[in-house]
Protein backbone atom coordinates (compact mmCIF):
# COMPACT_ATOMS: atom_id res chain seq x y z
CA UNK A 1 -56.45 31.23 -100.66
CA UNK A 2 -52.69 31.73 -98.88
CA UNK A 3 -50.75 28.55 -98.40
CA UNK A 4 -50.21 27.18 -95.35
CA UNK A 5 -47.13 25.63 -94.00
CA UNK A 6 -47.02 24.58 -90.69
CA UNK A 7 -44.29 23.05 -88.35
CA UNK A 8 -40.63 24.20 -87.41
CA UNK A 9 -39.18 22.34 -89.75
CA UNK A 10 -41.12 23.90 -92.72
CA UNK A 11 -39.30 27.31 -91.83
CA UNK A 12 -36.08 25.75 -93.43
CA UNK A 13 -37.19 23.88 -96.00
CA UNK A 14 -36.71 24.23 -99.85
CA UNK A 15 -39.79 24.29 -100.80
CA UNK A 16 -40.78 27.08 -98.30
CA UNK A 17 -38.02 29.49 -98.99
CA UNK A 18 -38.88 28.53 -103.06
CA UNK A 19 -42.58 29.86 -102.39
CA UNK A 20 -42.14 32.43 -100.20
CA UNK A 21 -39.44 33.97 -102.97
CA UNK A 22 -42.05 33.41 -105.70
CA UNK A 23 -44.65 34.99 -103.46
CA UNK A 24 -42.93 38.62 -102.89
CA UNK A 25 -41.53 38.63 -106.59
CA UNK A 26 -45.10 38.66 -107.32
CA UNK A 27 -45.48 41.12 -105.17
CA UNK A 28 -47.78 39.34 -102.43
CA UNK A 29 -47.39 39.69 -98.37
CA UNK A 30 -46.01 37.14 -96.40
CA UNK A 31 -46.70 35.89 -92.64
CA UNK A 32 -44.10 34.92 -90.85
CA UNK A 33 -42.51 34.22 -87.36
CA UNK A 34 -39.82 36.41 -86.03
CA UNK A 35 -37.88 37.39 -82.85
CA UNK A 36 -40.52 40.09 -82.23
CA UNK A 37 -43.36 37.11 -83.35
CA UNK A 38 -45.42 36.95 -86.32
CA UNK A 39 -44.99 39.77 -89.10
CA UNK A 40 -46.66 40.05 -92.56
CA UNK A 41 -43.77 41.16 -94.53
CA UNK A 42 -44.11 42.41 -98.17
CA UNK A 43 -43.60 45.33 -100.08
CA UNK A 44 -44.93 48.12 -98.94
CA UNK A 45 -43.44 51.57 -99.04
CA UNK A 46 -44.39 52.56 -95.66
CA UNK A 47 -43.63 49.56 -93.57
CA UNK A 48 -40.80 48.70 -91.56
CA UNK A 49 -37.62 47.81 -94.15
CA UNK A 50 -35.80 44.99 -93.55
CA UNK A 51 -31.88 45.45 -93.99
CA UNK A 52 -29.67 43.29 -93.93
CA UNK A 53 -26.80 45.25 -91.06
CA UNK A 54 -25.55 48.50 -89.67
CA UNK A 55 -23.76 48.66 -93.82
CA UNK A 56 -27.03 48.35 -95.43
CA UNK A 57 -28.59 50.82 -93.43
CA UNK A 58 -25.93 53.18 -94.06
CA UNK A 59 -26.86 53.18 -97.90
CA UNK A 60 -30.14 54.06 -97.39
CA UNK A 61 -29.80 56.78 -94.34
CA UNK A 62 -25.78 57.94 -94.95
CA UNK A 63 -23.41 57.73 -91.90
CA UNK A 64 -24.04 56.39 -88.78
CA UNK A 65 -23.01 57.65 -85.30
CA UNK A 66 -20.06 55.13 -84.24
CA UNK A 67 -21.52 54.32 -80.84
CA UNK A 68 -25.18 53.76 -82.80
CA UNK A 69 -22.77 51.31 -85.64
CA UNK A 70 -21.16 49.29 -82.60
CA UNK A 71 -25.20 48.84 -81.21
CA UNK A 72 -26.39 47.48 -84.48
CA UNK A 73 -23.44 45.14 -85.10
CA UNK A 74 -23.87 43.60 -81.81
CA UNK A 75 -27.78 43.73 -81.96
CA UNK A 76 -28.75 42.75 -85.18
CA UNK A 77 -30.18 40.72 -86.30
CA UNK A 78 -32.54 41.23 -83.24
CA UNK A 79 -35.36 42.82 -81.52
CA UNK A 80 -33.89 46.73 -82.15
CA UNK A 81 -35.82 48.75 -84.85
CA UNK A 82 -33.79 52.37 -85.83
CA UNK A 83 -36.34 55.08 -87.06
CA UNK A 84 -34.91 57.82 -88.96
CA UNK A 85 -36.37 60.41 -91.05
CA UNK A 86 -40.02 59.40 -90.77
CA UNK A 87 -39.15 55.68 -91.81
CA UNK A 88 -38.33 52.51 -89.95
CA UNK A 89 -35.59 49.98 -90.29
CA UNK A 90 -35.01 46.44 -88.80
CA UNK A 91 -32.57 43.76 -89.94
CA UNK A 92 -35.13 40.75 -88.27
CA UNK A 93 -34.14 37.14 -86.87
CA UNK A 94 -36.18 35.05 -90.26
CA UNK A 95 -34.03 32.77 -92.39
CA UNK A 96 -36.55 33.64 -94.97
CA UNK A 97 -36.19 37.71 -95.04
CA UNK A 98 -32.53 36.85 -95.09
CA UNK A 99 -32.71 34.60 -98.00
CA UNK A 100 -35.15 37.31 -99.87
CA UNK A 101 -32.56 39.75 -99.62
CA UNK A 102 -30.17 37.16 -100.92
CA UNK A 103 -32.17 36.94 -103.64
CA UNK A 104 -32.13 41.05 -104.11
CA UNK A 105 -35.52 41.63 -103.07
CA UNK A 106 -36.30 44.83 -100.89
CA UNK A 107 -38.35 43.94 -98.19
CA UNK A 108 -41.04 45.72 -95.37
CA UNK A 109 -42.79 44.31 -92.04
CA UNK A 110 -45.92 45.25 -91.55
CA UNK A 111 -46.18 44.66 -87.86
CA UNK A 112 -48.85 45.15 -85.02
CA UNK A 113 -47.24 47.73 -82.31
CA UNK A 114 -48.36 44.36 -80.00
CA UNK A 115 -46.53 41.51 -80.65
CA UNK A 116 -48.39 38.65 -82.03
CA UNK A 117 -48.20 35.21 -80.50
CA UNK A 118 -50.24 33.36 -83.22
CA UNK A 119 -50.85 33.77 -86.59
CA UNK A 120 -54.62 34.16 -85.82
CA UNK A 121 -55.23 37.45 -85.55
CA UNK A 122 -52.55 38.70 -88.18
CA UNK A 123 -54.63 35.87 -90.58
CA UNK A 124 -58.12 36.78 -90.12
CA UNK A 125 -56.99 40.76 -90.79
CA UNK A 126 -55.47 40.22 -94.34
CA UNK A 127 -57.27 37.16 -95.43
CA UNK A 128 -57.19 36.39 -99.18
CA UNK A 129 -54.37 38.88 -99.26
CA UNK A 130 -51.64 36.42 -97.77
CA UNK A 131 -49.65 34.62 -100.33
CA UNK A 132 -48.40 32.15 -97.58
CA UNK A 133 -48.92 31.44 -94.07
CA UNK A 134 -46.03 29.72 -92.16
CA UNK A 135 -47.21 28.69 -88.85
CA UNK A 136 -44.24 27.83 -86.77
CA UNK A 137 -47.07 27.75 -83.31
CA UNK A 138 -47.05 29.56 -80.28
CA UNK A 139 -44.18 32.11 -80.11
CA UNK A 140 -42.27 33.78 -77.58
CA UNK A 141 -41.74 36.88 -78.66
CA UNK A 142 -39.29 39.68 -77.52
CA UNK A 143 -40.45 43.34 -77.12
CA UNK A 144 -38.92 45.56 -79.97
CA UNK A 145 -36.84 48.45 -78.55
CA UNK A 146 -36.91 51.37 -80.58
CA UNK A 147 -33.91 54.08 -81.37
CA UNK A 148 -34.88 57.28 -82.78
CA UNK A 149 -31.67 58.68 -85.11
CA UNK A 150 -31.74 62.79 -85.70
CA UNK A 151 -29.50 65.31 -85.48
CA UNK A 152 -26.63 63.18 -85.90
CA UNK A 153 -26.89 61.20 -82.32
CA UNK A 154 -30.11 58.83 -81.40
CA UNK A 155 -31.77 57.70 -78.37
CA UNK A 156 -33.95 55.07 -76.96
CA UNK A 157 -37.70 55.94 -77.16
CA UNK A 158 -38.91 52.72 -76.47
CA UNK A 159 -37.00 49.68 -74.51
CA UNK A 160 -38.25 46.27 -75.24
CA UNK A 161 -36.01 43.00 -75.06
CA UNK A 162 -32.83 45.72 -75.04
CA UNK A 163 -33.15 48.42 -72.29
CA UNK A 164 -31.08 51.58 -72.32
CA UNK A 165 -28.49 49.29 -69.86
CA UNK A 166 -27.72 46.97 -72.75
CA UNK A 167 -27.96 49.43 -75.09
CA UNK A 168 -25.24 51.65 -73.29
CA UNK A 169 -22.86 47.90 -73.41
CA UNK A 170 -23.75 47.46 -77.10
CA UNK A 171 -22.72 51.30 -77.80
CA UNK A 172 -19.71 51.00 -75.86
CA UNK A 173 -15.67 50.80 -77.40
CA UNK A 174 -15.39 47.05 -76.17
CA UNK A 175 -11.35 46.34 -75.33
CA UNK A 176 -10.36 42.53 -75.05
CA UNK A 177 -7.06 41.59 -73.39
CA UNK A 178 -5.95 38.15 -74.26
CA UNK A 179 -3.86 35.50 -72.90
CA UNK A 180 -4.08 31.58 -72.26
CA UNK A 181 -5.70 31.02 -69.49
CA UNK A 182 -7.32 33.83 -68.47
CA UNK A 183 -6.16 33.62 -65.37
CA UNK A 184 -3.18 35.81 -64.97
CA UNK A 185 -1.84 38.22 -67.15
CA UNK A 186 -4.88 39.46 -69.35
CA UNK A 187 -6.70 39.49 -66.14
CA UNK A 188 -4.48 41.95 -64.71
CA UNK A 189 -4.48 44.19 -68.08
CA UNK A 190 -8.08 44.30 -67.96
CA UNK A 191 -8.22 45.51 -63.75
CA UNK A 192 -5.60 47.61 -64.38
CA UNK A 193 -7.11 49.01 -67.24
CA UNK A 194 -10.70 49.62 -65.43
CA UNK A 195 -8.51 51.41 -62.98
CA UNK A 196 -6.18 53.34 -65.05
CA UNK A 197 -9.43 54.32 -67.59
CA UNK A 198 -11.51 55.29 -64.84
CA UNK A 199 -8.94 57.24 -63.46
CA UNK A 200 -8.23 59.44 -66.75
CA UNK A 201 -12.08 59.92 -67.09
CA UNK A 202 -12.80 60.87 -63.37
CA UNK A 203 -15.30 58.49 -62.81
CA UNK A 204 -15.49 55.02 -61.02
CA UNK A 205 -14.26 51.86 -62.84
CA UNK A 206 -18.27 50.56 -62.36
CA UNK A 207 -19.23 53.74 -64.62
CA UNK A 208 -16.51 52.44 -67.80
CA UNK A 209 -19.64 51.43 -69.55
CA UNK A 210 -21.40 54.39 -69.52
CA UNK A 211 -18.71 56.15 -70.81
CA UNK A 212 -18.44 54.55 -73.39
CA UNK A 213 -15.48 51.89 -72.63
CA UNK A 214 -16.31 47.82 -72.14
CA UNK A 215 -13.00 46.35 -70.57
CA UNK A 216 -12.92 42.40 -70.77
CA UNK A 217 -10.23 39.63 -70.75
CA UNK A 218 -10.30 36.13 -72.29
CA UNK A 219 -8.38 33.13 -73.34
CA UNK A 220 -7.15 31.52 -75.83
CA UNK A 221 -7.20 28.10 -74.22
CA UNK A 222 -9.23 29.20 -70.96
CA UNK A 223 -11.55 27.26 -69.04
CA UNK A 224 -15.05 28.55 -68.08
CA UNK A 225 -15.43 30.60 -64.56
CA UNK A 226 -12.23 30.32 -62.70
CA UNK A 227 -11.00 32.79 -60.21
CA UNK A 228 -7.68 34.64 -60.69
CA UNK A 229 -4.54 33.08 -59.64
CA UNK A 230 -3.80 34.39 -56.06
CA UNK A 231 -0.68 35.93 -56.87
CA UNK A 232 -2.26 38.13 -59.80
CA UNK A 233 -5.00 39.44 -57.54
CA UNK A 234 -2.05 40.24 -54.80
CA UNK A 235 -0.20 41.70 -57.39
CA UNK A 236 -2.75 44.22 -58.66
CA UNK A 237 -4.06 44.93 -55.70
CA UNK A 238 -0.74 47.03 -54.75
CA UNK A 239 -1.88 49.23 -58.30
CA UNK A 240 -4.76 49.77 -56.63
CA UNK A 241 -6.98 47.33 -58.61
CA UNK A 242 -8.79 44.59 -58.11
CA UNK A 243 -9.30 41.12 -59.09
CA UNK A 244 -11.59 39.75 -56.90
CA UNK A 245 -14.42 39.11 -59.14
CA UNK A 246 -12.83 37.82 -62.03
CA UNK A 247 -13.78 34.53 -63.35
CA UNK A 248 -12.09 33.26 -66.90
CA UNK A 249 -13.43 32.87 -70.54
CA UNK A 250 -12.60 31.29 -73.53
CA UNK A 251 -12.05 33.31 -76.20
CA UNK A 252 -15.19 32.75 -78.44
CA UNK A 253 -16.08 33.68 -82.19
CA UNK A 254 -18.70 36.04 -80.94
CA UNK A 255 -16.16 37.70 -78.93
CA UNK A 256 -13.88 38.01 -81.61
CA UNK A 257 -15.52 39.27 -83.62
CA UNK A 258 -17.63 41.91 -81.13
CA UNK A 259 -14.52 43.47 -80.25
CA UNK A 260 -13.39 47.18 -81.28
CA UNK A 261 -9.54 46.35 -79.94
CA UNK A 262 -8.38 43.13 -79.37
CA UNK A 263 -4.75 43.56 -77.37
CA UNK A 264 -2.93 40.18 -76.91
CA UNK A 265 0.10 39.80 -74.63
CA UNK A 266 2.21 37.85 -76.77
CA UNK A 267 3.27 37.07 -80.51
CA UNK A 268 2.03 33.53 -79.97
CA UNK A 269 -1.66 34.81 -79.08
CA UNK A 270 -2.18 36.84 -81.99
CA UNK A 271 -1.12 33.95 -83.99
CA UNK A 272 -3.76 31.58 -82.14
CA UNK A 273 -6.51 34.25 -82.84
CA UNK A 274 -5.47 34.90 -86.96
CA UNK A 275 -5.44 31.30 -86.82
CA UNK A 276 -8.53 30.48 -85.56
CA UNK A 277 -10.21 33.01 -86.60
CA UNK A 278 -9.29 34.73 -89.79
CA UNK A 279 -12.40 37.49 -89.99
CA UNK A 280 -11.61 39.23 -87.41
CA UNK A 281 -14.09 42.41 -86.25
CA UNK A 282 -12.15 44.88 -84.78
CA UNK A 283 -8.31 45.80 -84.35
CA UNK A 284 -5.56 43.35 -82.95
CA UNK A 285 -2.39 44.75 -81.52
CA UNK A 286 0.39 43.93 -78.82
CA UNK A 287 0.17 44.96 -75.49
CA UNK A 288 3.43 45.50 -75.69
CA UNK A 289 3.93 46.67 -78.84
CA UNK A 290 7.90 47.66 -79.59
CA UNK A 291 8.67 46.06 -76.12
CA UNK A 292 7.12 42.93 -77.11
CA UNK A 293 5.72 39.79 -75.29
CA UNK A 294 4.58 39.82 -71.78
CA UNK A 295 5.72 36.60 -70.40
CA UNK A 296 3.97 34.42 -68.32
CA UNK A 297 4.87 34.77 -64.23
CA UNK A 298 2.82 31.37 -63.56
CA UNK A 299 4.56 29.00 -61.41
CA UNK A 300 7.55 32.03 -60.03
CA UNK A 301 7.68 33.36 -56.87
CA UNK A 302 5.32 36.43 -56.31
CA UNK A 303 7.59 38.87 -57.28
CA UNK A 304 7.26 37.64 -60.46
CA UNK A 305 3.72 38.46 -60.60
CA UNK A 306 4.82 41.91 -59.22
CA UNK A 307 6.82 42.83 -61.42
CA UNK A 308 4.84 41.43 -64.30
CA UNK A 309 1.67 43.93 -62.91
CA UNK A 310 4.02 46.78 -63.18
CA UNK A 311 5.46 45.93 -66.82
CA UNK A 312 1.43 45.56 -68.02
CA UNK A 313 0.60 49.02 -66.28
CA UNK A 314 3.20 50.89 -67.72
CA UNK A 315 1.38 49.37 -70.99
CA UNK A 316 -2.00 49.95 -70.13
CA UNK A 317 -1.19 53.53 -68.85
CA UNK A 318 0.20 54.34 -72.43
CA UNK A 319 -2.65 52.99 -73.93
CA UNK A 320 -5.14 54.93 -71.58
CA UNK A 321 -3.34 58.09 -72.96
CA UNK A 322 -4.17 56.98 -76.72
CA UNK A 323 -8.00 56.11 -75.84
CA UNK A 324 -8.73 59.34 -74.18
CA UNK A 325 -7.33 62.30 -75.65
């Protein structure tokens, strides 16, 4: 007879993670909840694998496209299962598959192509053949979207939790200007970068995304959802940008570490983000660069802000050149 643990809590406990280790060393399935709800996961050759992110899957498979890469960073783990070469991969939201491939264990899902809810029916199919059950209840599970890899690109053949949308914003070179306040001067970088990007592409600053550029701003000591300063949006808006819509961000560790480019305008920024946080994803530069800090224009006249807007185009419009070649 499987053992049956039952209860959130039992997901993180010792003695669960001890028996569910024991149970695929001896080479006997496992149910368990996921993202994508319950899963037996064992063994088995021609299952789903479990890996562990966009790295592992590169060992098995070789090199991944870098748009597919940025996808699976962002994604996983998550509800996004990569099919190449007649097999499956997924990199699953389960403490316990994580801690199994802690432990070195390789690891499948055997999964139902409709998501289970309940352990009933997933229960009453393999029976004696369960090592453990852990019933964590009633799930809400999240429809698996499904990327077929060939020929050296992929594409979506199924959308589940992560439609082709999302998927085009996970693919996508993500650029993150950064200031204080997010109010001002990374707020203009990232309008007049839209602009300036859009414009070297020959498409509309709304179609960045699906060209494979994300522009944001954030920072470092920013509030949550305000507008612009008035004299930024004034100030951009005689580039032919626009700041209307803007509202600030803090800069976050899932930001940080999301981002392909992370361009500060000052000395003292980059600082703030090395300090805080040390692993950083992507690159981290100087908007500037050899011309150094932007300075702040907050609390000067609006010519100021002017002439602040022109100094971070003439930056942005150097670094449009070195994005698209």
């Amino acid at each position: 007879m499987p053992v049956l643990l039952a209860g959130a809590d039992a997901v993180t406990a010792d003695a669960t993670v001890a028996a569910v280790i024991d149970a695929w060393r001896n080479g006997r399935p496992v149910l368990l909840p996921t993202e994508t709800g319950y899963a037996v996961v064992h063994g088995r050759a021609d299952a789903v694998r479990c890996v562990a992110d966009a790295a592992a899957l590169e060992r098995q498979v070789g090199p991944l496209p870098d748009d597919l890469r940025r996808i699976l960073m962002r994604a996983w783990p998550g509800p996004v299962c990569v099919s190449h070469g007649g097999l499956a991969y997924r990199s699953p939201v389960s403490l316990l598959v994580e801690e199994g491939m802690r432990a070195g264990l390789k690891l499948d899902i055997d999964e139902s192509t409709e998501a289970d809810t309940t352990i009933d029916r997933l229960a009453g199919l393999r029976g004696e053949a369960l090592a453990v059950i852990l019933d964590a209840g009633t799930l809400s599970p999240q429809a698996l979207t499904v990327i077929e890899m060939a020929g050296g690109g992929w594409a979506m053949s199924r959308a589940g939790a992560i439609d082709q949308t999302a998927l085009l914003e996970l693919a996508a070179r993500w650029i993150v200007f950064v200031c204080t306040g997010n109010t001002c001067r990374s707020p203009m970088a990232e309008a007049l970068a839209r602009k300036t990007l859009a414009d070297r592409l020959g498409c509309e600053p709304g179609e960045l995304v699906s060209r494979g550029y994300r522009v944001l701003s954030a920072g470092v000591a920013a509030g949550d959802g305000d507008a612009a300063s008035g004299e930024a949006v004034e100030a951009v808006r005689t580039l032919g940008a626009s700041l209307d819509e803007h509202r600030s961000q803090l800069l976050g560790v899932d930001l940080v570490a999301q981002a392909d480019e992370l361009i500060a305008m000052t000395r003292g920024h980059l600082l703030a983000i090395l300090t805080r946080y040390p692993a950083i994803g992507g690159t981290m530069r100087l908007l500037g660069g050899v011309g150094g800090d932007v300075n702040d224009p907050i609390g000067g006249p609006p010519e100021m802000y002017v002439a602040c807007a022109a100094k971070i185009h003439e930056y942005v419009e150097r670094l449009s050149k070195e994005l698209v070649r």
